[in-house]
Protein backbone atom coordinates (compact mmCIF):
# COMPACT_ATOMS: atom_id res chain seq x y z
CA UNK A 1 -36.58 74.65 -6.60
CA UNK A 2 -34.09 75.57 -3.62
CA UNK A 3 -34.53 78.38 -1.42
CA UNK A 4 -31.95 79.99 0.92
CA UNK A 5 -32.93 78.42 4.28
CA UNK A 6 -31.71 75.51 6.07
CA UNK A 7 -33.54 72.12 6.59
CA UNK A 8 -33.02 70.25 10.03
CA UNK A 9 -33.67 66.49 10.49
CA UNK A 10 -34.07 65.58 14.05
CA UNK A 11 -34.95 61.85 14.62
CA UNK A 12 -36.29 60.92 18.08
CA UNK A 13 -36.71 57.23 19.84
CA UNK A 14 -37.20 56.39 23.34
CA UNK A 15 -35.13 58.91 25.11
CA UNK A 16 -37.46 61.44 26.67
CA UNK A 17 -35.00 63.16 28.77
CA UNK A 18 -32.87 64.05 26.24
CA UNK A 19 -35.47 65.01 23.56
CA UNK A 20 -36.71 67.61 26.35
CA UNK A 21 -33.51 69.02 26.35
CA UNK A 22 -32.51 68.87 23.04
CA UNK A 23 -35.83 69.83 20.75
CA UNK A 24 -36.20 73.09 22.50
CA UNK A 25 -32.86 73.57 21.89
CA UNK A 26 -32.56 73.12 18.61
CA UNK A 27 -35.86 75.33 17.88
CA UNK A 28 -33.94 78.58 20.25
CA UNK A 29 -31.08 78.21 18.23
CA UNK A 30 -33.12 78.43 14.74
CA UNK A 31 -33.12 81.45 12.77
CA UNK A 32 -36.28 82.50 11.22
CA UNK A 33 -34.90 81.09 7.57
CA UNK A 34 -34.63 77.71 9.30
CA UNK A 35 -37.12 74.41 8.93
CA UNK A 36 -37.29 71.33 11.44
CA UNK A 37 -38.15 68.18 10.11
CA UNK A 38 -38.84 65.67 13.09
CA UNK A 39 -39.53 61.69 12.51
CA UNK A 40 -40.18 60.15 15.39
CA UNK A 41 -39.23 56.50 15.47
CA UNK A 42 -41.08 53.52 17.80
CA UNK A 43 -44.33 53.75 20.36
CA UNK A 44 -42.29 55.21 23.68
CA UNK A 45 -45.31 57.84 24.73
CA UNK A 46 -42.87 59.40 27.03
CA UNK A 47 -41.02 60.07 24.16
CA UNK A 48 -43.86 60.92 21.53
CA UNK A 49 -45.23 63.05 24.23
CA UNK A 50 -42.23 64.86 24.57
CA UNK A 51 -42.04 65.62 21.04
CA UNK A 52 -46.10 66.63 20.61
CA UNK A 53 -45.19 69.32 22.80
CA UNK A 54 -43.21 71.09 20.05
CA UNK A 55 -45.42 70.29 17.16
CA UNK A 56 -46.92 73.88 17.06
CA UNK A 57 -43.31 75.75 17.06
CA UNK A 58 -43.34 77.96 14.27
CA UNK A 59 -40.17 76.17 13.48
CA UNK A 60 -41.38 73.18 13.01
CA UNK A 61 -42.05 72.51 9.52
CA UNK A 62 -43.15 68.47 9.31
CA UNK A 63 -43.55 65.39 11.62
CA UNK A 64 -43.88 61.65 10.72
CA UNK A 65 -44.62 59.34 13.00
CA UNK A 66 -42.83 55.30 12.35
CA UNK A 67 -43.99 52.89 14.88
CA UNK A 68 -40.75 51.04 14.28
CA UNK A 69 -37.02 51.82 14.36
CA UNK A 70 -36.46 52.80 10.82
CA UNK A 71 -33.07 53.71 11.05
CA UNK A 72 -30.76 56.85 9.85
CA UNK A 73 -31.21 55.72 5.85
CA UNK A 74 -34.71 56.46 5.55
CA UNK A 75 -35.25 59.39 7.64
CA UNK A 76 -32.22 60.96 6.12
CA UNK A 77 -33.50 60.75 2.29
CA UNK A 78 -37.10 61.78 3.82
CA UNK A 79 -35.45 65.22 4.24
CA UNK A 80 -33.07 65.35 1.45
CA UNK A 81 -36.00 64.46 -1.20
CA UNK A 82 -38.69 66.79 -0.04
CA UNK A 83 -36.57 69.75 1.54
CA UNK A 84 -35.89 73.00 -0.37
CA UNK A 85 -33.42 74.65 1.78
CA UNK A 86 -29.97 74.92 0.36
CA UNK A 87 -28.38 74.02 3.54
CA UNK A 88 -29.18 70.44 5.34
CA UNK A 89 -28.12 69.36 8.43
CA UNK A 90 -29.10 66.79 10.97
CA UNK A 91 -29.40 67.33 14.62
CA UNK A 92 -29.21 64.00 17.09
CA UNK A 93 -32.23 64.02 20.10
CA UNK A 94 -28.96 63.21 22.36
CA UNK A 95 -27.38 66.60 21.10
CA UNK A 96 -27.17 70.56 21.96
CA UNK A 97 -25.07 71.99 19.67
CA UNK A 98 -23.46 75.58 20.00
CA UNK A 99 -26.28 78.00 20.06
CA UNK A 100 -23.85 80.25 16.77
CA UNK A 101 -23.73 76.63 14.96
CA UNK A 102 -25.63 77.72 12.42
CA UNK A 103 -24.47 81.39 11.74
CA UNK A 104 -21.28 80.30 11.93
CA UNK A 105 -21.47 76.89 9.77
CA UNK A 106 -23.69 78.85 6.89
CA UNK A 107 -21.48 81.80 6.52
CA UNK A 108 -18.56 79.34 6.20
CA UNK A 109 -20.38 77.76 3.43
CA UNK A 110 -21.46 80.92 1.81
CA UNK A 111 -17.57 82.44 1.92
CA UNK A 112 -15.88 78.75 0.65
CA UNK A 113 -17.72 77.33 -2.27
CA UNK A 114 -15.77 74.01 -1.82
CA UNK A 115 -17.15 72.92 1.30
CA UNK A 116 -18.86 70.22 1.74
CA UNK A 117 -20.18 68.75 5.30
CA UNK A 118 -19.00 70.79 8.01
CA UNK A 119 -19.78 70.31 12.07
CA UNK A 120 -19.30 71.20 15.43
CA UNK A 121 -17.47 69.19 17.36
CA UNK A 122 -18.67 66.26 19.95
CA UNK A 123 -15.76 65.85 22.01
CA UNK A 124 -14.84 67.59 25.61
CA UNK A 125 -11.46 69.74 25.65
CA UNK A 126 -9.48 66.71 27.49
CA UNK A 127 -9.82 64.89 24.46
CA UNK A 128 -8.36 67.11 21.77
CA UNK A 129 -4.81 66.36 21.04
CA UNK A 130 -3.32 69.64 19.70
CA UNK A 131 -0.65 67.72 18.02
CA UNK A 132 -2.94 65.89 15.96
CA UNK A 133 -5.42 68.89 15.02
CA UNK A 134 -2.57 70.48 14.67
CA UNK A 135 -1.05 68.66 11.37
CA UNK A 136 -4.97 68.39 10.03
CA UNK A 137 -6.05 72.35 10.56
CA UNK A 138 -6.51 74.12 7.12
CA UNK A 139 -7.36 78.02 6.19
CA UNK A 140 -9.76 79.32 4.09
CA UNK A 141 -11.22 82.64 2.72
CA UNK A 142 -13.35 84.71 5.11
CA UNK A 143 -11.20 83.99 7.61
CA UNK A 144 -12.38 80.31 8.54
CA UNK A 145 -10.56 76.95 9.24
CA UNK A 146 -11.06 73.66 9.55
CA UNK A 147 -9.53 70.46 11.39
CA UNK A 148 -9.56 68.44 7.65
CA UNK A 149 -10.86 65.13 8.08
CA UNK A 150 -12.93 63.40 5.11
CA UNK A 151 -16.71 62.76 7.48
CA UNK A 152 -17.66 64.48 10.35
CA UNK A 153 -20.16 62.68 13.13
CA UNK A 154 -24.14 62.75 11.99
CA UNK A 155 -25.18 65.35 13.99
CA UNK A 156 -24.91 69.28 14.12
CA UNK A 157 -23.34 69.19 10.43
CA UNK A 158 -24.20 71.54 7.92
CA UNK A 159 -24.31 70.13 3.91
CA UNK A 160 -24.46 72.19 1.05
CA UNK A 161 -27.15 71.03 -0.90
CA UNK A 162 -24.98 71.37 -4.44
CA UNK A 163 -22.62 68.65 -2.50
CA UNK A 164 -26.19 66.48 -2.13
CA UNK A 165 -27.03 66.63 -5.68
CA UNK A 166 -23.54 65.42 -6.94
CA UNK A 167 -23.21 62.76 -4.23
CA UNK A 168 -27.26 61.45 -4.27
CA UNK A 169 -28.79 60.18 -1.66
CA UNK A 170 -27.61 57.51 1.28
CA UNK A 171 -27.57 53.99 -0.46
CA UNK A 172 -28.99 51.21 1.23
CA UNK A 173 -27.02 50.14 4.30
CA UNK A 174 -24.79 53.00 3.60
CA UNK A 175 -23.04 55.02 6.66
CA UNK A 176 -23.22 58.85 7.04
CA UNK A 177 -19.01 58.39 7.52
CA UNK A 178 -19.27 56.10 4.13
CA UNK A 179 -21.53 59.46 2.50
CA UNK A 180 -19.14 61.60 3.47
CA UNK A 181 -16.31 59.75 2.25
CA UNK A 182 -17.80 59.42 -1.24
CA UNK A 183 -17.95 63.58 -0.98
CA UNK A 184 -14.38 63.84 -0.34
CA UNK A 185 -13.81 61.61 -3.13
CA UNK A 186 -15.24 64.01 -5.30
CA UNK A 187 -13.64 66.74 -4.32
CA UNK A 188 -15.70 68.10 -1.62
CA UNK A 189 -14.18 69.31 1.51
CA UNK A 190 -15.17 68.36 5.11
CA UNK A 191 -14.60 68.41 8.53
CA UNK A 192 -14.92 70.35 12.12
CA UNK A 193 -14.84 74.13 12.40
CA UNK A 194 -12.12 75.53 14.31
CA UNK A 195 -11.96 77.05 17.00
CA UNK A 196 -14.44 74.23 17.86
CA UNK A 197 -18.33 74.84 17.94
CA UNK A 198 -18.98 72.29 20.90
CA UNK A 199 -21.99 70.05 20.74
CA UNK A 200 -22.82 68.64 24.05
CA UNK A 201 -23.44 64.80 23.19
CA UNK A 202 -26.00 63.43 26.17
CA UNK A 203 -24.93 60.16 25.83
CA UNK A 204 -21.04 60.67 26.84
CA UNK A 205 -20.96 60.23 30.33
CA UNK A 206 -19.16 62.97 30.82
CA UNK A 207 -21.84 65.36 29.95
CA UNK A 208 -23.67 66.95 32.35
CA UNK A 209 -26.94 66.13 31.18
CA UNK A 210 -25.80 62.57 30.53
CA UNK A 211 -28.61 59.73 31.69
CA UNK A 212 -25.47 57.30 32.31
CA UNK A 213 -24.73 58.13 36.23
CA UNK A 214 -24.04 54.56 37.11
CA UNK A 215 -23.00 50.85 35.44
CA UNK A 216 -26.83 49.82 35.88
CA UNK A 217 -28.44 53.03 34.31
CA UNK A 218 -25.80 51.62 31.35
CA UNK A 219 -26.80 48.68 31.19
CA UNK A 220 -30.33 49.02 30.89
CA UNK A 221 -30.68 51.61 28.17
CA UNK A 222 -26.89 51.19 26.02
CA UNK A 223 -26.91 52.93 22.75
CA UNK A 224 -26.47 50.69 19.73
CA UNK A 225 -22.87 51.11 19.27
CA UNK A 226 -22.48 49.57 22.80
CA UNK A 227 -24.33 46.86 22.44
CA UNK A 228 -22.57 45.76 18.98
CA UNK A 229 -19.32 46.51 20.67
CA UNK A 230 -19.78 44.38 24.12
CA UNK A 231 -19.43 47.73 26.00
CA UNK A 232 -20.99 47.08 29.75
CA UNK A 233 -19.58 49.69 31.99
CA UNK A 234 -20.09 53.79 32.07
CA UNK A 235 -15.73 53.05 32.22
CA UNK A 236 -15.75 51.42 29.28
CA UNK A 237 -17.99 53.70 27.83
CA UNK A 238 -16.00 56.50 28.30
CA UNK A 239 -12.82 54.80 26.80
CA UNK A 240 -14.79 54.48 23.66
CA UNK A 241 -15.88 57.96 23.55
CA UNK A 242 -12.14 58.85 24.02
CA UNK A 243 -11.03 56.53 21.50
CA UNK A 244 -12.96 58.05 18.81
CA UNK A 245 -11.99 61.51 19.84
CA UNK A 246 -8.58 60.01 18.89
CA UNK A 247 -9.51 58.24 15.63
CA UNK A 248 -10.88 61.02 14.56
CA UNK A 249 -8.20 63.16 15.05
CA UNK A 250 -5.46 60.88 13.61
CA UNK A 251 -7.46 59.38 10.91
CA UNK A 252 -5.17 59.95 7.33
CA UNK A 253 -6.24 62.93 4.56
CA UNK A 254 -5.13 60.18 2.03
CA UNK A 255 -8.32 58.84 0.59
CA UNK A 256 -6.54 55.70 -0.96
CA UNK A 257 -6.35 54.79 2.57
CA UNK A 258 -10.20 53.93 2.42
CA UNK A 259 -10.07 51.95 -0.43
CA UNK A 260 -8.99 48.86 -2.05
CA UNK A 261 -6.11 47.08 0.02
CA UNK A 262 -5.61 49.65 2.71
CA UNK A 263 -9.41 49.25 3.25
CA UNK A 264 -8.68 45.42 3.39
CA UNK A 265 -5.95 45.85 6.24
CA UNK A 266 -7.59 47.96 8.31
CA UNK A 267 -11.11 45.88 8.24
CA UNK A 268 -8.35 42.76 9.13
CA UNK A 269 -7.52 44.53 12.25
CA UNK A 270 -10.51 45.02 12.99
CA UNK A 271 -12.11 41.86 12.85
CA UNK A 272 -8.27 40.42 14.70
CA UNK A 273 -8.91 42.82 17.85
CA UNK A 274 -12.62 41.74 17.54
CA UNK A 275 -11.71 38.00 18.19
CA UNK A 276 -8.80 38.96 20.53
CA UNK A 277 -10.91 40.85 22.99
CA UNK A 278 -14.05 41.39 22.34
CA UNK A 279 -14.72 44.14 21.32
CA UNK A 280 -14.29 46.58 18.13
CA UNK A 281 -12.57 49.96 18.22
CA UNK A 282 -15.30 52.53 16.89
């Protein structure tokens, strides 16, 4: 049975700064209607301490406790399985979202049944190209819009939980972009709401709140994606960040362009600037 509420995954792992910041964040920006779900991944007790202090919030609804790094899959389908909420979202422990996120996203979803995964938006002002958004913005009943784009990042997105029953659950090894692409595919709509809800992501260095001040404070705690990309520098960093503001932005409406040959070519140039530099765009 599904009420009218909204479930909230956060997943935290050995960034105790941030999850002081963010947790009480996301709890203040709660409505009463609203559940937290936290999983807290590995044995940092900075971290786990951080998170204990919480556990008594009336908004917290349930904790679980991996001693290892189980990933997004796992965590994810925790929540979708054993929530009841007809709204699901997903909140990063590097992330403050807009305090209205959630008014804003669920009334959006109430007003356009065909929504799918919509999200506030990760990226600082310098990095919005208004030609881009521009060709991609869309209008919709009640007054909203969107900047169109088939996924949205996995944090500070609201799903409608009628999109989760059609799509299922994440599939092993399976992306939140790749989710959200197989949404689209059925006729869901996604992307950013517009004008942007910001969410203030930590781990861009140009966040205010960001633990990246210099190249050695990089180096010794670089996210995933930087490690897998051969990122070393808060510079380089910061190109990245911009880069995806950019992908994101230009990335086509045309969902053949994820599939089949077009999928092919653009995997090819991937893996070509790969062995030509280095590095992988994100």
């Amino acid at each position: 049975m599904s009420d009218d509420g909204v479930d909230i995954l956060m997943i935290t792992y050995d960034r105790p700064e941030y999850v002081r910041l963010s947790l009480p964040h996301l709890l203040a920006t709660c409505p009463p209607d609203a559940r937290v779900w936290l999983w807290h991944n590995g044995t940092d007790q900075p971290t786990l301490d951080a998170v204990e202090e919480f556990r008594g919030h009336p908004r917290v609804h349930r904790f679980h406790h991996n001693p290892v790094n189980a990933g997004l899959t796992e965590p994810t389908n925790w929540l979708w399985r054993e929530s009841t909420g007809a709204y699901l979202s997903k909140v990063d422990d590097d992330c403050l979202p807009d305090p209205t996120w959630l008014d804003t996203l669920r009334r959006a979803h109430r007003d356009v049944p065909g929504f799918g995964v919509i999200g506030t938006w990760r990226f600082p002002p310098e990095d919005v190209d208004d030609s881009l958004v521009a060709a991609k913005l869309a209008d919709y009943p009640g007054g909203h819009r969107l900047l169109r784009n088939h996924w949205v990042q996995g944090s500070g997105y609201l799903l409608k939980r009628e999109t989760l029953d059609q799509v299922g659950p994440l599939r092993d090894g399976e992306t939140f972009t790749a989710w959200c692409l197989r949404s689209a595919r059925l006729g869901w709509t996604n992307g950013w709401y517009h004008p942007f809800l910001p969410e203030d992501h930590m781990d861009d260095p140009r966040s205010p709140h960001t633990i990246y001040r210099t190249d050695a404070d990089f180096l010794a705690r670089r996210p995933l994606s930087a490690r897998r990309t051969g990122v070393a520098t808060v510079a380089e960093w910061t190109a990245q960040m911009r880069h995806s503001a950019r992908v994101v932005q230009a990335a086509p409406l045309d969902l053949r362009e994820y599939q089949g040959w077009r999928l092919r070519r653009r995997n090819a140039a991937r893996r070509i600037r790969l062995a030509l530099t280095g590095r992988a765009p994100w």
